[in-house]
Protein backbone atom coordinates (compact mmCIF):
# COMPACT_ATOMS: atom_id res chain seq x y z
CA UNK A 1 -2.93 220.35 229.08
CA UNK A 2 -4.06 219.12 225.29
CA UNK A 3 -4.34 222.15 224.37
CA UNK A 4 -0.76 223.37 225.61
CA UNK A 5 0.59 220.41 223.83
CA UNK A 6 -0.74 221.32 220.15
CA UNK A 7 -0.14 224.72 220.87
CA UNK A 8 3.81 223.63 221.45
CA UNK A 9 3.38 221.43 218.37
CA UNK A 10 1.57 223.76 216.22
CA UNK A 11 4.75 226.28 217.40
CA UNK A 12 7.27 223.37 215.97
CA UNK A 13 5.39 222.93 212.64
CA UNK A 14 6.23 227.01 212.37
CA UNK A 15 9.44 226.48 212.78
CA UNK A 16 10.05 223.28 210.40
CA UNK A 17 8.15 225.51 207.71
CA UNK A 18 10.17 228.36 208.15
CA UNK A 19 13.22 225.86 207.61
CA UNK A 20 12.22 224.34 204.80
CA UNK A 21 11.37 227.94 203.20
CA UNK A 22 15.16 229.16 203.73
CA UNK A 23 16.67 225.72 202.45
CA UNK A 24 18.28 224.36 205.46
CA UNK A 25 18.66 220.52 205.85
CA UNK A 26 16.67 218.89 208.26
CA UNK A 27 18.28 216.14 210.61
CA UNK A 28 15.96 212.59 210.26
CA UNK A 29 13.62 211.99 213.75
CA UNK A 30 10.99 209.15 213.91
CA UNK A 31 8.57 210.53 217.03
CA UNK A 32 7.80 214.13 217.89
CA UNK A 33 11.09 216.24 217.91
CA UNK A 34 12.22 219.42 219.22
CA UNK A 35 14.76 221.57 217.01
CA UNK A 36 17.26 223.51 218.33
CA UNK A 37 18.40 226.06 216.08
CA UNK A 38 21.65 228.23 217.36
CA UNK A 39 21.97 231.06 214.39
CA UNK A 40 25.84 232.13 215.48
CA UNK A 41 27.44 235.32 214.19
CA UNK A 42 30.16 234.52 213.08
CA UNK A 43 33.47 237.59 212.53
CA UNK A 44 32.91 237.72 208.56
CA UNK A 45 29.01 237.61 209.23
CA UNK A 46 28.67 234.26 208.05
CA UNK A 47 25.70 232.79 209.80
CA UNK A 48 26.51 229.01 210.61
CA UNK A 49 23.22 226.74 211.48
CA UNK A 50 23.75 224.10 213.93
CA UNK A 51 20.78 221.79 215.09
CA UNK A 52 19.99 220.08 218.60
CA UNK A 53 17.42 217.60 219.46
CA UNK A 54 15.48 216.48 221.49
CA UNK A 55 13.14 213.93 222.18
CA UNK A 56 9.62 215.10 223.53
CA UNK A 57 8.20 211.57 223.90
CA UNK A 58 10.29 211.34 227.16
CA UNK A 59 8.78 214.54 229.32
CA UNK A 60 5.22 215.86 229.99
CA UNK A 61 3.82 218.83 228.36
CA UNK A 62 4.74 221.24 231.64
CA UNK A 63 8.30 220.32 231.15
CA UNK A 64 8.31 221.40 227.29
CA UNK A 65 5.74 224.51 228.04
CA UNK A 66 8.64 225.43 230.58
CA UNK A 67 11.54 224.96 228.17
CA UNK A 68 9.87 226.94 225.30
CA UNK A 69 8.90 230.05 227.43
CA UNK A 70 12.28 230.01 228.69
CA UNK A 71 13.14 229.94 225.47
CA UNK A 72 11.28 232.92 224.20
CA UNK A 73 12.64 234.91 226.80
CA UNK A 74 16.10 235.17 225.00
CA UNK A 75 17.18 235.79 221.00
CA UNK A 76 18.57 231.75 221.09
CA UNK A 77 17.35 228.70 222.68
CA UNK A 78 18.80 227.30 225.56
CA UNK A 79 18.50 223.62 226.14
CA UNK A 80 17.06 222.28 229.57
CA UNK A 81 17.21 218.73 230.71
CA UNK A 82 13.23 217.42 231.18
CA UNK A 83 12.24 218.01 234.35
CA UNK A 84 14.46 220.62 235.98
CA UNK A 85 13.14 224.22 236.06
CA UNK A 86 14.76 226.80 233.93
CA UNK A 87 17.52 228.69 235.99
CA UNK A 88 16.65 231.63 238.03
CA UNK A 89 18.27 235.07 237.42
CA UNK A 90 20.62 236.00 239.29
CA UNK A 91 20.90 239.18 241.37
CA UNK A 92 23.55 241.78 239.43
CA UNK A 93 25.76 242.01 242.68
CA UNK A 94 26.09 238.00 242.36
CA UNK A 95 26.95 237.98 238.78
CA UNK A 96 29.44 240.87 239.02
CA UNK A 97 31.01 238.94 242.01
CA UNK A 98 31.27 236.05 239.45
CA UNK A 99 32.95 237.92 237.12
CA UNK A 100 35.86 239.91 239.27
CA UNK A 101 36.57 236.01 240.76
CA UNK A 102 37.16 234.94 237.65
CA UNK A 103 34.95 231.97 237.08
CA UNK A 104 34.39 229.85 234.61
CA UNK A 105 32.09 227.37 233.13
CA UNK A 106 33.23 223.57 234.04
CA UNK A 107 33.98 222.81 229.75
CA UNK A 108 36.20 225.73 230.40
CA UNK A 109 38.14 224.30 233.74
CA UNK A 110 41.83 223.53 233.11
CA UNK A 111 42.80 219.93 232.48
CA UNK A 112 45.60 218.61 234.87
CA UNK A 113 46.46 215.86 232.21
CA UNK A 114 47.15 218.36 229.88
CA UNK A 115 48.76 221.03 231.73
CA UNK A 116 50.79 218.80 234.06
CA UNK A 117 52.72 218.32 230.54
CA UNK A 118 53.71 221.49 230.15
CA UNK A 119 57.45 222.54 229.09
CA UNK A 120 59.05 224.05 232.21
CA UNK A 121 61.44 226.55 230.25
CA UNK A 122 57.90 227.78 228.22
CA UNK A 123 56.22 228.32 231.45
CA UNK A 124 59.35 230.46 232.95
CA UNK A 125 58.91 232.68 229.92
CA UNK A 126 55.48 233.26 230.45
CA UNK A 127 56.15 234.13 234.71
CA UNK A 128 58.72 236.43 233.50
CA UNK A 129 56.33 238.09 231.49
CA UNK A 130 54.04 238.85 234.36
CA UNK A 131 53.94 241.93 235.91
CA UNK A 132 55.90 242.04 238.74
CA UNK A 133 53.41 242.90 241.91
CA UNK A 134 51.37 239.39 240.09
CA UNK A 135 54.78 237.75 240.26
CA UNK A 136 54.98 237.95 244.04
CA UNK A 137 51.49 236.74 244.92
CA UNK A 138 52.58 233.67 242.70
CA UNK A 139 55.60 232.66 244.96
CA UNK A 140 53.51 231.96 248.01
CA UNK A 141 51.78 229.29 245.87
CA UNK A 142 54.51 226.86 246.43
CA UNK A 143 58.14 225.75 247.19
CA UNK A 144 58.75 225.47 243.11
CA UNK A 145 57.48 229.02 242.25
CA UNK A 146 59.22 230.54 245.29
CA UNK A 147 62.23 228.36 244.35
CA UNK A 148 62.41 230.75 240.58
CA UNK A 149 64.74 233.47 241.53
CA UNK A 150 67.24 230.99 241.91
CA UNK A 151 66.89 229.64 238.56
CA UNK A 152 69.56 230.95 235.73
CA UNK A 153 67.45 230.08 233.17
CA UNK A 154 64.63 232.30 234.73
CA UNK A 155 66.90 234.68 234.91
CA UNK A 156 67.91 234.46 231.34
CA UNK A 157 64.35 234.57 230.65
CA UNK A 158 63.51 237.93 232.39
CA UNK A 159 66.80 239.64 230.63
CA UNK A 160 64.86 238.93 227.83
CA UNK A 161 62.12 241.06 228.63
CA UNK A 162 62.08 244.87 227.85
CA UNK A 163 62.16 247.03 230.87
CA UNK A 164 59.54 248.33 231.93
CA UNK A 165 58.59 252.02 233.82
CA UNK A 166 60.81 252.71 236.56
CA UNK A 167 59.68 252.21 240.13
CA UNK A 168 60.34 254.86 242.96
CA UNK A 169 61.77 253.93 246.12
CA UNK A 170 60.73 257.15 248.87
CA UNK A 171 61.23 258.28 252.39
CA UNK A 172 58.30 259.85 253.75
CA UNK A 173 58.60 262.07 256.38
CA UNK A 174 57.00 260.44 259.11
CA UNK A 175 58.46 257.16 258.46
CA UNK A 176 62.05 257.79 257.83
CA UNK A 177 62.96 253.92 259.03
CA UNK A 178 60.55 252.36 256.59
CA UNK A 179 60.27 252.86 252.45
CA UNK A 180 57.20 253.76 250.19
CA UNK A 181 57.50 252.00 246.90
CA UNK A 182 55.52 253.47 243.70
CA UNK A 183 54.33 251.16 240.39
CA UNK A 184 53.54 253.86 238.36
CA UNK A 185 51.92 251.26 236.06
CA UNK A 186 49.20 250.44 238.51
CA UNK A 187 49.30 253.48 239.81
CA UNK A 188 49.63 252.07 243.56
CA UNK A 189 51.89 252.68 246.42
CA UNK A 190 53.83 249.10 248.10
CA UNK A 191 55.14 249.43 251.90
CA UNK A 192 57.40 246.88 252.03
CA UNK A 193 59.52 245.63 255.32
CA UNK A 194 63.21 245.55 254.45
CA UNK A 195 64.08 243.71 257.80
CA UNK A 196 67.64 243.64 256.85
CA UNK A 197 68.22 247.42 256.90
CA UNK A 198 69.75 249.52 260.50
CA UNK A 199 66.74 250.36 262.80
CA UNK A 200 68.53 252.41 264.95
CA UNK A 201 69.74 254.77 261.97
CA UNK A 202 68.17 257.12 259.68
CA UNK A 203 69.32 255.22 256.30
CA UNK A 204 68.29 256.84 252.92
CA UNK A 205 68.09 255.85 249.18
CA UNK A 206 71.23 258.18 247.28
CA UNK A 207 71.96 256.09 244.05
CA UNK A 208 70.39 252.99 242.33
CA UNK A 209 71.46 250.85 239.56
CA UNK A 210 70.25 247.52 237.57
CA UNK A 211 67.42 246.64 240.32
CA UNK A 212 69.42 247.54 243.12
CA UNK A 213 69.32 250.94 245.45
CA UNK A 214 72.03 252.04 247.53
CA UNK A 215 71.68 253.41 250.90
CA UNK A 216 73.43 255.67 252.75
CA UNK A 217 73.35 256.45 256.39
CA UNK A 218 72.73 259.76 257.72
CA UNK A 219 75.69 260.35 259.45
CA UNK A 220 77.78 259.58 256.03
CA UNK A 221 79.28 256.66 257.25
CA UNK A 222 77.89 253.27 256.30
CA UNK A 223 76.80 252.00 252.42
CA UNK A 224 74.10 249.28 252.09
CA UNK A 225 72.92 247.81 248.82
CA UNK A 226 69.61 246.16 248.67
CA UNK A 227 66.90 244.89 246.54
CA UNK A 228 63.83 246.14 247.33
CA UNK A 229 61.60 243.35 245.43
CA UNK A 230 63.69 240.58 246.52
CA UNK A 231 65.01 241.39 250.44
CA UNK A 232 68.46 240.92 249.00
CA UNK A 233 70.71 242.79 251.30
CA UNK A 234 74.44 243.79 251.75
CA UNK A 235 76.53 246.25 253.73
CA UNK A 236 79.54 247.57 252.27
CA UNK A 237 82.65 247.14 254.14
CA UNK A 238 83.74 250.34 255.91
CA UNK A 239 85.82 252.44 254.25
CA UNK A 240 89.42 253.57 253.89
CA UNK A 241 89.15 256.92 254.13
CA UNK A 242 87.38 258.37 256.68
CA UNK A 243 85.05 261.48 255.25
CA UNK A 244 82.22 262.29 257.79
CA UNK A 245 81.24 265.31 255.82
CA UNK A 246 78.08 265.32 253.18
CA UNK A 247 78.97 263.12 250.12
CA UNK A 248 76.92 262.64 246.89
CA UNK A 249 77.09 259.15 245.71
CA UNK A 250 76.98 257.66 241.76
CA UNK A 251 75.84 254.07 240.81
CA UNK A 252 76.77 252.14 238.04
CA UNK A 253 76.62 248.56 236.89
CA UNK A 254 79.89 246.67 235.07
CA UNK A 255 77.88 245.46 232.39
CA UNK A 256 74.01 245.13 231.05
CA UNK A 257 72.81 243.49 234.14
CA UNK A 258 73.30 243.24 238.21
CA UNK A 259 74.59 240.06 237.36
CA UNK A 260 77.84 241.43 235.75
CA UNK A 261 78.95 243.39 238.99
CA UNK A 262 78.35 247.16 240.11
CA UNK A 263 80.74 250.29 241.39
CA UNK A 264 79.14 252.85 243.69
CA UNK A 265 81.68 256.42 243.64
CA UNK A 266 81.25 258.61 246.46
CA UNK A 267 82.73 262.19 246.16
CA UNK A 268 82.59 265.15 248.53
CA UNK A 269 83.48 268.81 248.07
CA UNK A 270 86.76 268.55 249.35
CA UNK A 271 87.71 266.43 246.20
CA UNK A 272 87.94 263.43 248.19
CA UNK A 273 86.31 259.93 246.55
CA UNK A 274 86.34 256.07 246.22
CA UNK A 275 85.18 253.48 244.13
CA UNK A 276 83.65 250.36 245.73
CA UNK A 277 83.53 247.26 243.06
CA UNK A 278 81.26 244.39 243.74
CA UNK A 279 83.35 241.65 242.02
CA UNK A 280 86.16 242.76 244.86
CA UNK A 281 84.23 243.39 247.81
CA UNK A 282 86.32 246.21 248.70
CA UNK A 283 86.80 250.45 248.33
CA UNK A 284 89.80 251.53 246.07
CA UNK A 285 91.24 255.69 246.07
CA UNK A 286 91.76 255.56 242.09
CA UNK A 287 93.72 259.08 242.45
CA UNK A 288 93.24 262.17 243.50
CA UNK A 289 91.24 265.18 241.73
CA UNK A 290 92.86 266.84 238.86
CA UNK A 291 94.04 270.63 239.12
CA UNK A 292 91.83 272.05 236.73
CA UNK A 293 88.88 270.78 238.68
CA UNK A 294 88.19 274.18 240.76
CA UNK A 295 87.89 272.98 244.57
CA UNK A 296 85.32 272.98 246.60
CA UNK A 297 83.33 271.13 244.17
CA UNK A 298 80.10 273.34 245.97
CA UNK A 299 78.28 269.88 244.92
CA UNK A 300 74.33 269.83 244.03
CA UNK A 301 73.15 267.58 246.99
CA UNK A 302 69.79 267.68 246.17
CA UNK A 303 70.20 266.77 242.52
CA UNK A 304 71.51 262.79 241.77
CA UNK A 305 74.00 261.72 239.92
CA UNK A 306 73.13 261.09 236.12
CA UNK A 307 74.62 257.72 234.65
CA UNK A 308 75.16 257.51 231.15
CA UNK A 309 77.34 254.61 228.97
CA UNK A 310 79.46 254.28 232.34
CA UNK A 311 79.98 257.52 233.02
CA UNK A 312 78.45 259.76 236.26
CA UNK A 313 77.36 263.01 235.64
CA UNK A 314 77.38 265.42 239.30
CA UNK A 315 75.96 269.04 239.35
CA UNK A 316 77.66 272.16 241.17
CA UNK A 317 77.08 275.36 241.71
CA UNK A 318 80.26 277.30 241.56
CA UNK A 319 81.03 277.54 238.45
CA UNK A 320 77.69 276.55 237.30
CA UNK A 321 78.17 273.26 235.32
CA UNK A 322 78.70 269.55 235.63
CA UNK A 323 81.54 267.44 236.81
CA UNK A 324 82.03 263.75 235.17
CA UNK A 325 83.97 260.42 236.43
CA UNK A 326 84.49 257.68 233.82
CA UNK A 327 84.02 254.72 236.18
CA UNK A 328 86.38 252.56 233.44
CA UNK A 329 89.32 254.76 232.86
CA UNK A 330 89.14 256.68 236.10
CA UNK A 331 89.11 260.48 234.32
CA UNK A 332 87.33 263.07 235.71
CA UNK A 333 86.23 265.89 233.73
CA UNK A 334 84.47 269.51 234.53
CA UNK A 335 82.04 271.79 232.16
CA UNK A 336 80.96 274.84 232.68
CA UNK A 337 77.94 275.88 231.43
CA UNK A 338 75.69 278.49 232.93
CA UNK A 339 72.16 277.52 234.26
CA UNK A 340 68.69 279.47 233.39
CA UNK A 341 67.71 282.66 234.65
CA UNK A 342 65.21 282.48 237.69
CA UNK A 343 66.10 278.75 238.48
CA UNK A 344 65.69 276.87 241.79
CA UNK A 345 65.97 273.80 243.21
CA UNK A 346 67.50 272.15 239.45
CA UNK A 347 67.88 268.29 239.64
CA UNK A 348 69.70 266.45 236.17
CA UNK A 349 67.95 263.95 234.50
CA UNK A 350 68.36 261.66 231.56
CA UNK A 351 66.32 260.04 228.81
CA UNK A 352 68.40 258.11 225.59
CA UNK A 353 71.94 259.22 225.91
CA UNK A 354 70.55 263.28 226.40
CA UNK A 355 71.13 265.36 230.00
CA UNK A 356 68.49 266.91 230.84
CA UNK A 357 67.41 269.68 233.38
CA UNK A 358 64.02 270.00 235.83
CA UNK A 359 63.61 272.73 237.73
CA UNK A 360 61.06 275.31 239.44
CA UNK A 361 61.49 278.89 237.25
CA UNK A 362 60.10 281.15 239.56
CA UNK A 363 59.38 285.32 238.27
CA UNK A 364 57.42 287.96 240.16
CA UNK A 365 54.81 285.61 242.09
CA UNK A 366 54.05 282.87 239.43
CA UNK A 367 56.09 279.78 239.53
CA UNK A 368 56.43 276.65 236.84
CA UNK A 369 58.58 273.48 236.46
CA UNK A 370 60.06 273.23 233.53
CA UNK A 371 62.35 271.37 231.61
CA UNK A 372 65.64 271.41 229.50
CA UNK A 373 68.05 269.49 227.31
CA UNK A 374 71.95 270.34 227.30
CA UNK A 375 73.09 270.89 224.12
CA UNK A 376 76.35 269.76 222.85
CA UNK A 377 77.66 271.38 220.64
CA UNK A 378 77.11 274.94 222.42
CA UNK A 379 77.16 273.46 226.00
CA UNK A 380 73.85 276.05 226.70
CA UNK A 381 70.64 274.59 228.20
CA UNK A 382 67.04 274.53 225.44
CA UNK A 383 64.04 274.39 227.46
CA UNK A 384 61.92 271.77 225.88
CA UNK A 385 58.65 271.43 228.30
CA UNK A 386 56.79 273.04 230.85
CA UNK A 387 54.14 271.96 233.73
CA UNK A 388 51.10 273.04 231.84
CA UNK A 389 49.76 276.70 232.72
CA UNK A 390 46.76 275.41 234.71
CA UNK A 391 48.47 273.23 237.16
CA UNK A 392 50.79 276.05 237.72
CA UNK A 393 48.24 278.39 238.94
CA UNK A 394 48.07 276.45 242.23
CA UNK A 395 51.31 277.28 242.68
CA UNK A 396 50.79 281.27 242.39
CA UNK A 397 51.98 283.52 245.14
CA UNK A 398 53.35 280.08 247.49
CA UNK A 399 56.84 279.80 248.28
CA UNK A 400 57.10 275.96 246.26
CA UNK A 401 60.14 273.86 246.96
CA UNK A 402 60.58 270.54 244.72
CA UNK A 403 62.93 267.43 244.71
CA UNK A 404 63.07 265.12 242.00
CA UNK A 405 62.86 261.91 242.90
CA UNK A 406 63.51 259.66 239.88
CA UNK A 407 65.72 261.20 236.66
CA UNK A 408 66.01 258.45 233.99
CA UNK A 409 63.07 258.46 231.50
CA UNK A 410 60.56 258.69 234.32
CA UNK A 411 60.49 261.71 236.71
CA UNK A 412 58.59 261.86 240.08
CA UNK A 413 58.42 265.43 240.99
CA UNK A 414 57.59 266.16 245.12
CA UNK A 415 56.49 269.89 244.80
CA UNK A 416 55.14 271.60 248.46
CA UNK A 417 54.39 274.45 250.64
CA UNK A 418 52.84 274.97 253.70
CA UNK A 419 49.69 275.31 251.72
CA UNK A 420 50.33 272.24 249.48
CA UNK A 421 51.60 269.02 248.59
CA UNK A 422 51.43 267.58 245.63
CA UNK A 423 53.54 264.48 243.48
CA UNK A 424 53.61 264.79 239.86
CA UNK A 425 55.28 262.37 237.21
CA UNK A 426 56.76 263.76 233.84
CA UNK A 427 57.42 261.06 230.97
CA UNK A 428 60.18 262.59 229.07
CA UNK A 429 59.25 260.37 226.15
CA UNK A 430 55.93 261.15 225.91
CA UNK A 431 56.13 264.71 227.66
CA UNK A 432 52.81 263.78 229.52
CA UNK A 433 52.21 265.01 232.80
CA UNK A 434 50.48 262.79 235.25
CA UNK A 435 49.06 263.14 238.80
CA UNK A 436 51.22 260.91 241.58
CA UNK A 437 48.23 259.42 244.00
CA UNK A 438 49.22 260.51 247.39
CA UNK A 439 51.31 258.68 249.96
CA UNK A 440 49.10 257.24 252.61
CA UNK A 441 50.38 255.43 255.77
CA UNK A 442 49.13 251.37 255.75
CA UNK A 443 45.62 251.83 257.20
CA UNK A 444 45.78 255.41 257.06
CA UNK A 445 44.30 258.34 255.99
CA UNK A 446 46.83 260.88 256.77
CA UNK A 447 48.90 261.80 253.08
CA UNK A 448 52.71 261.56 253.82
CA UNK A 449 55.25 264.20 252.88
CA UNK A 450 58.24 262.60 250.74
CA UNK A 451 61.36 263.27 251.71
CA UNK A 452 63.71 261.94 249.48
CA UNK A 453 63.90 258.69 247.25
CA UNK A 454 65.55 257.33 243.83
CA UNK A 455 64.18 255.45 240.83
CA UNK A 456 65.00 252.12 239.88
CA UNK A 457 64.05 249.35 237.65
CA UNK A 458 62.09 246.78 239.52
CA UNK A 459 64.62 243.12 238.19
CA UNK A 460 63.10 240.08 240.69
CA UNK A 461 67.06 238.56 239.41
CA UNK A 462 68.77 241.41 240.65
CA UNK A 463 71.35 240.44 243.57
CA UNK A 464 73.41 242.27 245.93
């Protein structure tokens, strides 16, 4: 043991020469010391020398032997209290554990006389910040959190914040009674429980404004407008005239948010419409169509109304084109315009203020989406993207159907055969194409077809 003991202080005499020779200051000790030295790099590769010590008149040699081999083990000291064995490593699975929980030293543990202080409308700016799927494991916390979609100034807070990518609200076709959300930011499908919505009825998403999604029944009959993030729910009062035949059905909102008030137009190829208005509660006949409108309208059903500064943009078939309702001054409006050569199932879109076109272009046995903006001055359609050539080649010799599921910024494209099934998104932004993770059903395995669905833009403030 004497020998361990001037070994360790023959070890510290090293070390208080190789201080001296680089010029740092030595702190003052009157019995045997040990020095700590931390050498810390710092971002501008300053080195900054800080010294511990400690006293090695108050432990026996086997403690100090201890703390200087655990000590040599690493590029820095560590300091041990006398007596207490250096800590054993721990196992990688352990550590990693430690770090997906989160955990943090105890100098590092939040203070609840600090925080307890802090300024409410500060921490409703930072919740609205939060992504939204975080947002909703936060309200089960407690009765205060929960309590925040009720607050105006939390709802001031998240107008505030920029939108973010759309979500998609789907049908699958196996569970036509219950709704497949998709975050493309996480990449993740939600099944939410909207116990509010007909059981008995096939109801599906046709339009969507501001946070909210409108539903239709299958039979044409009943509206119902609904938040899917929140469980808000309404139905629509029936309405005055009664249209049992297929109707396609445009969403808009009376101002910037839900808050302001909404209109839902349906229209079917008879020229028959309304326009329902939130603030009223009730379904008005503005007029009827005018004469140069050619009737039947021979309406797109598969592609959704566009909404643009107001206005709702329909496509039809005969004569190829667009029809337009100003939901503020009540005029309708009709351009013809003739669509690509070789074009199926077309769907309108829009990104910034432009109309744009998806659809499959199909010649001899090879097949490709593609994608075009309308433009305005010549009323002709520019293709401006296409699926790229390698994804297409799946597609080769298969009879491919598509719907388009979202059509503002974001697109979802649903694109099957009996040999495939496949969701793609298209950024019209970015003009990146992106795999869609498949559909599964909630302890599942089994991929689900979609059927139909709409985009909207996930607003926790959005009510019905």
């Amino acid at each position: 043991m004497e020998e361990e003991l001037a070994m360790l202080r023959q070890f510290i005499g090293q070390l208080v020469d190789l201080f001296n020779l680089y010029g740092s200051p030595l702190p003052p000790f009157d019995s045997l010391q040990f020095l700590h030295f931390h050498n810390q790099q710092q971002n501008n590769n300053n080195n900054n020398n800080r010294w511990c010590v400690l006293n090695l008149d108050d432990g026996s040699a086997d403690d100090y032997c201890s703390l200087v081999m655990a000590a040599g083990k690493s590029r820095r000291f560590k300091m041990l209290e006398p007596g207490k064995p250096p800590a054993s490593k721990k196992p990688r699975k352990e550590r990693n554990r430690g770090k997906s929980l989160g955990t943090t030293s105890s100098n590092e543990v939040m203070q609840q006389e600090i925080w307890k202080e802090f300024p409410e409308d500060l921490f409703e700016a930072v919740i609205a910040r939060l992504p939204i799927a975080t947002f909703f494991r936060f309200r089960s916390v407690c009765q205060k959190w929960n309590s925040l979609l009720d607050s105006q100034s939390f709802s001031q807070h998240c107008a505030q914040v920029p939108q973010a990518n759309p979500w998609f609200y789907t049908i699958t076709h196996e569970n036509v009674n219950s709704g497949a959300i998709y975050d493309p930011s996480l990449k993740k499908w939600h099944h939410p429980t909207i116990s509010y919505l007909p059981t008995k009825m096939i109801v599906l998403p046709v339009a969507s404004a501001g946070g909210l999604v409108c539903f239709l029944d299958i039979g044409h009959r009943n509206f119902y407008v609904c938040n899917p993030l929140t469980q808000s729910f309404k139905e629509l009062p029936p309405r005055s005239v009664n249209v049992w035949s297929r109707v396609a059905v445009g969403m808009t909102l009376n101002g910037s948010a839900a808050s302001g008030g909404y209109k839902i137009l349906w229209v079917c190829c008879d020229g028959e419409y309304e326009v329902y208005d939130s603030l009223k509660n009730s379904w008005t006949r503005p007029g009827s169509m005018p004469s140069f409108i050619k009737l039947p309208l021979s309406l797109n059903f598969r592609s959704q109304a566009v909404s643009l500064g107001g206005t709702l943009y329909f496509m039809r078939s005969d004569p190829e084109g667009i029809v337009s309702y100003d939901m503020v001054t009540g005029v309708w409006k009709q351009f013809v315009m003739p669509a690509p050569l070789h074009l199926s199932d077309p769907t309108l879109a829009e990104c910034g203020g432009r109309i744009m076109l998806v659809g499959l272009l199909t010649k001899n046995a090879a097949t490709c989406v593609c994608i075009w903006e309308l433009q305005k001055m010549t009323l002709l359609w520019k293709e401006v993207d296409r699926m790229p050539n390698i994804w297409c080649l799946d597609f080769y010799g298969k009879h491919v159907r598509m719907t388009c599921l979202g059509n503002t910024g974001l697109l979802m494209l649903s694109l099957r055969s009996r040999q495939m099934n496949r969701l793609v998104s298209y950024n019209v932004v970015s003009r990146e194409w992106l795999k869609v993770p498949g559909c599964l059903v909630p302890r599942g395995k089994k991929r689900q077809w979609i059927a139909c669905g709409t985009a909207f833009n996930p607003c926790l403030t959005a009510t019905t």
